[in-house]
PDB file of N, CA and C in Angstrom:
ATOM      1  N   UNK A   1     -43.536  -0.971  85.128  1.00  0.00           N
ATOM      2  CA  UNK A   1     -43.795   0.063  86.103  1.00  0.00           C
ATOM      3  C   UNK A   1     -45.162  -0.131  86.764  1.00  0.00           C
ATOM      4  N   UNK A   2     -46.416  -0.746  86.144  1.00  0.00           N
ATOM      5  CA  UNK A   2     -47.561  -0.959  86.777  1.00  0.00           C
ATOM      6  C   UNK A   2     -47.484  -1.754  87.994  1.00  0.00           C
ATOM      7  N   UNK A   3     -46.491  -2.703  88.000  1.00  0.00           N
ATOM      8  CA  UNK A   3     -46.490  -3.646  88.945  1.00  0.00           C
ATOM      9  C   UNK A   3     -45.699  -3.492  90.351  1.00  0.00           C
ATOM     10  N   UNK A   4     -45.603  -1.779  89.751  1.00  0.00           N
ATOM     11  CA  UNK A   4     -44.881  -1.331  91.212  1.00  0.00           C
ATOM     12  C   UNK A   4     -45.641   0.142  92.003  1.00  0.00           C
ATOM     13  N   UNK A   5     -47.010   0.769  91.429  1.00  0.00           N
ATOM     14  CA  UNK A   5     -47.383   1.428  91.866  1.00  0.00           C
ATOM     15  C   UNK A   5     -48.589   1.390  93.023  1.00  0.00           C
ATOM     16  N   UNK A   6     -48.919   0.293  93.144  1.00  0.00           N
ATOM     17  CA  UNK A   6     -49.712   0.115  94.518  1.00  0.00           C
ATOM     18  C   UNK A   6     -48.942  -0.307  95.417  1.00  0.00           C
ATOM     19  N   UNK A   7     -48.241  -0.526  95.736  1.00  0.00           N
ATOM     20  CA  UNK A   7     -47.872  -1.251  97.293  1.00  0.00           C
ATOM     21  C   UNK A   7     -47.028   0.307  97.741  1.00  0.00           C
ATOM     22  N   UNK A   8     -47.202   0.093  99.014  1.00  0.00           N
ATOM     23  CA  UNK A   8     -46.785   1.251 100.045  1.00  0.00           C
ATOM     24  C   UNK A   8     -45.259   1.813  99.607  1.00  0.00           C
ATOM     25  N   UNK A   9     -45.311   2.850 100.133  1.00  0.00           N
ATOM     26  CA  UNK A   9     -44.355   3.838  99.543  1.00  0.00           C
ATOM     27  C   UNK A   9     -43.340   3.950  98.516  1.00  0.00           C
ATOM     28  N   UNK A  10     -44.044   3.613  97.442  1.00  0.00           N
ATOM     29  CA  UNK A  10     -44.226   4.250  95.770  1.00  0.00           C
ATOM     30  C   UNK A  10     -44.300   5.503  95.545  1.00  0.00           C
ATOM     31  N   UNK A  11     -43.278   6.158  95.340  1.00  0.00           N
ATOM     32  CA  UNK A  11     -43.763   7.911  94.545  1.00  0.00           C
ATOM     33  C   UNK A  11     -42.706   7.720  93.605  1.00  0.00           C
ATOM     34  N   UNK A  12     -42.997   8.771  92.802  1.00  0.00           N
ATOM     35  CA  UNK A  12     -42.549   9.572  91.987  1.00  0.00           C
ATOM     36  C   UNK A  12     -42.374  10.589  92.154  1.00  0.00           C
ATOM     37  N   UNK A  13     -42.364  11.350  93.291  1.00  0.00           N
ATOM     38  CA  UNK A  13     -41.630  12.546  93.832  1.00  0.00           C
ATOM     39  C   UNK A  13     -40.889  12.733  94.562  1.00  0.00           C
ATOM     40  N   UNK A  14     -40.097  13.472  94.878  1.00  0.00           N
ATOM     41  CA  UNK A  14     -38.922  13.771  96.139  1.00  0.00           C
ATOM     42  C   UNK A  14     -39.153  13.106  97.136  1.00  0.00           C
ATOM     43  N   UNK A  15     -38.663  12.206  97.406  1.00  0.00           N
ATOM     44  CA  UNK A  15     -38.434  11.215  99.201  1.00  0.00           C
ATOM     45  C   UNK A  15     -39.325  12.905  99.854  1.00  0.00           C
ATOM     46  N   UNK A  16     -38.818  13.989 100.124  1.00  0.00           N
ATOM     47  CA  UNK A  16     -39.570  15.048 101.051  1.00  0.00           C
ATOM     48  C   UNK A  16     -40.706  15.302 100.790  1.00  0.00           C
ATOM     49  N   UNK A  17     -40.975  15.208  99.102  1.00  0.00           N
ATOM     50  CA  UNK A  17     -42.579  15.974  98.920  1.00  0.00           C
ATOM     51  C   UNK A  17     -43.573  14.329  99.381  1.00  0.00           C
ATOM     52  N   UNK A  18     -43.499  13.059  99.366  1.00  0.00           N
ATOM     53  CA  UNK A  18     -44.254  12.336  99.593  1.00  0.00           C
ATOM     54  C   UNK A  18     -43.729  10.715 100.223  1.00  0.00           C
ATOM     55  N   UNK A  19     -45.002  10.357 100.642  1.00  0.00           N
ATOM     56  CA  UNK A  19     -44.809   9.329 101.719  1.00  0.00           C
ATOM     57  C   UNK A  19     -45.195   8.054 100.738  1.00  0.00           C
ATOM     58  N   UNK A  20     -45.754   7.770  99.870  1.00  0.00           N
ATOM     59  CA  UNK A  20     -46.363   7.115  98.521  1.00  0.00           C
ATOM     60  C   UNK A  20     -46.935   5.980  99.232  1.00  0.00           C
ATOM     61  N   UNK A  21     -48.241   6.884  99.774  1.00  0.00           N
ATOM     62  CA  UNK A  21     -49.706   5.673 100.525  1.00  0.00           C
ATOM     63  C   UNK A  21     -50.568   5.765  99.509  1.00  0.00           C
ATOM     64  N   UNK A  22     -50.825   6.696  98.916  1.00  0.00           N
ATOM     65  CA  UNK A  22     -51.905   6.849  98.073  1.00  0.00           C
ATOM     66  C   UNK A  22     -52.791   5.951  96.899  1.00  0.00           C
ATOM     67  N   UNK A  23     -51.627   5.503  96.279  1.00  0.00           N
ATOM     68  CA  UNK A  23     -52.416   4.154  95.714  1.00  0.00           C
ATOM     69  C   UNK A  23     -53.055   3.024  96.237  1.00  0.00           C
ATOM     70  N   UNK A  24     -51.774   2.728  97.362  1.00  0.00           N
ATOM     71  CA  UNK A  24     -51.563   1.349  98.450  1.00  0.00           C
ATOM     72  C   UNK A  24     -53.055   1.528  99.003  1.00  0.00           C
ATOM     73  N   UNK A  25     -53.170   2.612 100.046  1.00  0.00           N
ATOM     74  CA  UNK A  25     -54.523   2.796 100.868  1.00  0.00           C
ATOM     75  C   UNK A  25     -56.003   2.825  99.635  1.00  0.00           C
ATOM     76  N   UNK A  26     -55.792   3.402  98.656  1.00  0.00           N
ATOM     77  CA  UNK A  26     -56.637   3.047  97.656  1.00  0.00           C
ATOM     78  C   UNK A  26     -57.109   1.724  97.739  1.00  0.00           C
ATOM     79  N   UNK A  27     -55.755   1.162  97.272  1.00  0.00           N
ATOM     80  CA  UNK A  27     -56.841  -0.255  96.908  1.00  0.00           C
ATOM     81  C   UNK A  27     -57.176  -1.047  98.236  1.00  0.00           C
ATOM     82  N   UNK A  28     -56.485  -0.832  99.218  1.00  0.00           N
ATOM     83  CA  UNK A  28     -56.899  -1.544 100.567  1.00  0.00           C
ATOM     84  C   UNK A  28     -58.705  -1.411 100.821  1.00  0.00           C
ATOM     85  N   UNK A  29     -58.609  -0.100 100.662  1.00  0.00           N
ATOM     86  CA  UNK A  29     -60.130   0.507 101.171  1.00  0.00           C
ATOM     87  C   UNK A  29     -61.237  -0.458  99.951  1.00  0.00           C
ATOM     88  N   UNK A  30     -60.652  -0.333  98.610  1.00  0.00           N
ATOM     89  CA  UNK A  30     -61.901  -0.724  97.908  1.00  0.00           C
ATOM     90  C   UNK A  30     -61.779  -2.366  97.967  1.00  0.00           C
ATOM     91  N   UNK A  31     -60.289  -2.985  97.849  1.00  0.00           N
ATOM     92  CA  UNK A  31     -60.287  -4.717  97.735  1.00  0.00           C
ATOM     93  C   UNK A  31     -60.819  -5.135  99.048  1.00  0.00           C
ATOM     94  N   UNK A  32     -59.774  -4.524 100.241  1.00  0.00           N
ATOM     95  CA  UNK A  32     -60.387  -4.787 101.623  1.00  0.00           C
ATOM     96  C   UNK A  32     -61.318  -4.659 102.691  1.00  0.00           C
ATOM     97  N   UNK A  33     -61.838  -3.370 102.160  1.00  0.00           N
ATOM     98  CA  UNK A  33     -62.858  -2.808 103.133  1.00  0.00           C
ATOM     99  C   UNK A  33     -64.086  -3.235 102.411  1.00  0.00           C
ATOM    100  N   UNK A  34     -64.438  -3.157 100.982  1.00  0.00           N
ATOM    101  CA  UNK A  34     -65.362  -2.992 100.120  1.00  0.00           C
ATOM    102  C   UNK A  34     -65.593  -4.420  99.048  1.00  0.00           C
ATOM    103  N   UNK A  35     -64.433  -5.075  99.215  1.00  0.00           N
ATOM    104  CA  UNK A  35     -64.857  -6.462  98.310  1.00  0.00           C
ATOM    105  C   UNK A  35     -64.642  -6.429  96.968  1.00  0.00           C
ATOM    106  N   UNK A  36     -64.037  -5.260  96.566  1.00  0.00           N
ATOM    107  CA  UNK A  36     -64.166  -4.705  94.855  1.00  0.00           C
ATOM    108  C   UNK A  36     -62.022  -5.141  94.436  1.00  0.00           C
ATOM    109  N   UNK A  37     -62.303  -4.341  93.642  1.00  0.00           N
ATOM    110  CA  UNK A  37     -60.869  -4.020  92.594  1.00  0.00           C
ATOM    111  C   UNK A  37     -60.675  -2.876  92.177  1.00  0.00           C
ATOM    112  N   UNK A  38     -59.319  -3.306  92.108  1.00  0.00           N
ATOM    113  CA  UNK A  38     -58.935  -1.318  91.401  1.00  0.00           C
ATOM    114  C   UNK A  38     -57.795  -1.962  90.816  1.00  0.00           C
ATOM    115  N   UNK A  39     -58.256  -1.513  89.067  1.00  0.00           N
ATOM    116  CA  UNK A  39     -57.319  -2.394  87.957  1.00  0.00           C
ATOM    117  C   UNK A  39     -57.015  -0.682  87.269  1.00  0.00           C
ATOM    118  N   UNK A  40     -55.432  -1.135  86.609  1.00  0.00           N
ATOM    119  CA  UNK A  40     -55.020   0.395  86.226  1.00  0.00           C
ATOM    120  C   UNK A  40     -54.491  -0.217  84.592  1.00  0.00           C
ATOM    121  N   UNK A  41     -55.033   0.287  83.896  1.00  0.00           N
ATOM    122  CA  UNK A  41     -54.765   0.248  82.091  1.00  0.00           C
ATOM    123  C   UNK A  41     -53.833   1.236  81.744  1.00  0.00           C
ATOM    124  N   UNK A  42     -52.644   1.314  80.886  1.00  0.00           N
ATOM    125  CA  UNK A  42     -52.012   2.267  80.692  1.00  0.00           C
ATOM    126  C   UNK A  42     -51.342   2.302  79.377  1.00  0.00           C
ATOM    127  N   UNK A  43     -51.317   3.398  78.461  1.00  0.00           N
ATOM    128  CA  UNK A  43     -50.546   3.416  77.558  1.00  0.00           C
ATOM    129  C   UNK A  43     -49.481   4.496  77.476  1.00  0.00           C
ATOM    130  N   UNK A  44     -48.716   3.853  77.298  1.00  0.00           N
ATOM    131  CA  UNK A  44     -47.613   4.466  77.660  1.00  0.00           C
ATOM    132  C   UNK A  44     -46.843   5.699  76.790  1.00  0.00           C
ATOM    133  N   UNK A  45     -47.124   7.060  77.576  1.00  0.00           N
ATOM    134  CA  UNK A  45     -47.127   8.715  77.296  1.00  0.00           C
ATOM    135  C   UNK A  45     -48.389   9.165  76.830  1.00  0.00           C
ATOM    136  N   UNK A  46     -49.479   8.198  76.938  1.00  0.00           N
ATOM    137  CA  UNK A  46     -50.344   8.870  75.935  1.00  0.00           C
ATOM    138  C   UNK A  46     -51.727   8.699  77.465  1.00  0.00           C
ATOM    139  N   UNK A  47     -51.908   7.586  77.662  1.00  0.00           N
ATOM    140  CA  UNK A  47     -52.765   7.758  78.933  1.00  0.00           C
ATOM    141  C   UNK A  47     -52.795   7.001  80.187  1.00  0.00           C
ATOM    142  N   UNK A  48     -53.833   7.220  80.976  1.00  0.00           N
ATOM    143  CA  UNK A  48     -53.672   5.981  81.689  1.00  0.00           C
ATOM    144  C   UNK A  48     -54.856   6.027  82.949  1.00  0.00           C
ATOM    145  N   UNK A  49     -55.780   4.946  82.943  1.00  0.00           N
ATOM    146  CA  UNK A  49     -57.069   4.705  83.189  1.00  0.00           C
ATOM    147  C   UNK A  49     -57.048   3.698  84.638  1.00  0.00           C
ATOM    148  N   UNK A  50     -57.508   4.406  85.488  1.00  0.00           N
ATOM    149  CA  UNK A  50     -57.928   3.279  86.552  1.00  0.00           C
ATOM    150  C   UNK A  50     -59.331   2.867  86.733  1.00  0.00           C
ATOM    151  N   UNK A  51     -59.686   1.598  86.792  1.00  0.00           N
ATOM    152  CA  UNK A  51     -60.674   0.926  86.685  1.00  0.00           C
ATOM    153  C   UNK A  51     -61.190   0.556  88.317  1.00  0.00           C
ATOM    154  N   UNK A  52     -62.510   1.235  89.150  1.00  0.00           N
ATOM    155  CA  UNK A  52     -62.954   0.382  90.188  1.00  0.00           C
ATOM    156  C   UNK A  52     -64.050  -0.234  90.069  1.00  0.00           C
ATOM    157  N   UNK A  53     -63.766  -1.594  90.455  1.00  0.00           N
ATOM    158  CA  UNK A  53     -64.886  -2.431  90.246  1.00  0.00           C
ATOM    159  C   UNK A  53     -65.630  -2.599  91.847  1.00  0.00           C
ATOM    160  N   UNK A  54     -66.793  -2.054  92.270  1.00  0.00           N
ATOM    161  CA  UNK A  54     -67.252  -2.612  93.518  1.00  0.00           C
ATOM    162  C   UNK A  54     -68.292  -3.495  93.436  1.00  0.00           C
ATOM    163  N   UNK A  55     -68.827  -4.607  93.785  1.00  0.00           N
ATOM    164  CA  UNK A  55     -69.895  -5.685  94.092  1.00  0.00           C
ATOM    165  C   UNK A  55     -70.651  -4.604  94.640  1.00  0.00           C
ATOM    166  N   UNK A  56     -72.183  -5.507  93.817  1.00  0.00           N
ATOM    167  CA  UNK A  56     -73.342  -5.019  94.363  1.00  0.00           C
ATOM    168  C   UNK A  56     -73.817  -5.187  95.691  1.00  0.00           C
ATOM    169  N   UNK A  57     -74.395  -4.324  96.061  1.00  0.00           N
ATOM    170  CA  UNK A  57     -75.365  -4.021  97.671  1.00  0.00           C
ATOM    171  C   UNK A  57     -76.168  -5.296  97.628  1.00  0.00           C
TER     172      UNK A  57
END
């Protein structure tokens, strides 16, 4: 399932309640705009951790 929640329209809710940009534009802004990463750790029912890494100024 990790390997399907960033790319564009991904939800987990009703086709009506969402458009599923939210991850996708996430990581665009920090890999593309910003030079960084956005890594997501997860254990499964119990948690689940996203990691952003941005390069220094």
């Amino acid at each position: 399932m990790k390997s399907k929640i960033f790319p564009a329209c991904f939800t987990t809710k009703p086709t009506a309640e969402a458009i599923g940009l939210g991850l996708s534009l996430t990581r665009h802004i920090i890999a593309g705009k910003h030079g960084g990463t956005l890594k997501v750790e997860s254990k499964r029912r119990v948690d689940t951790e996203f990691i952003i890494i941005l390069p220094k100024l």
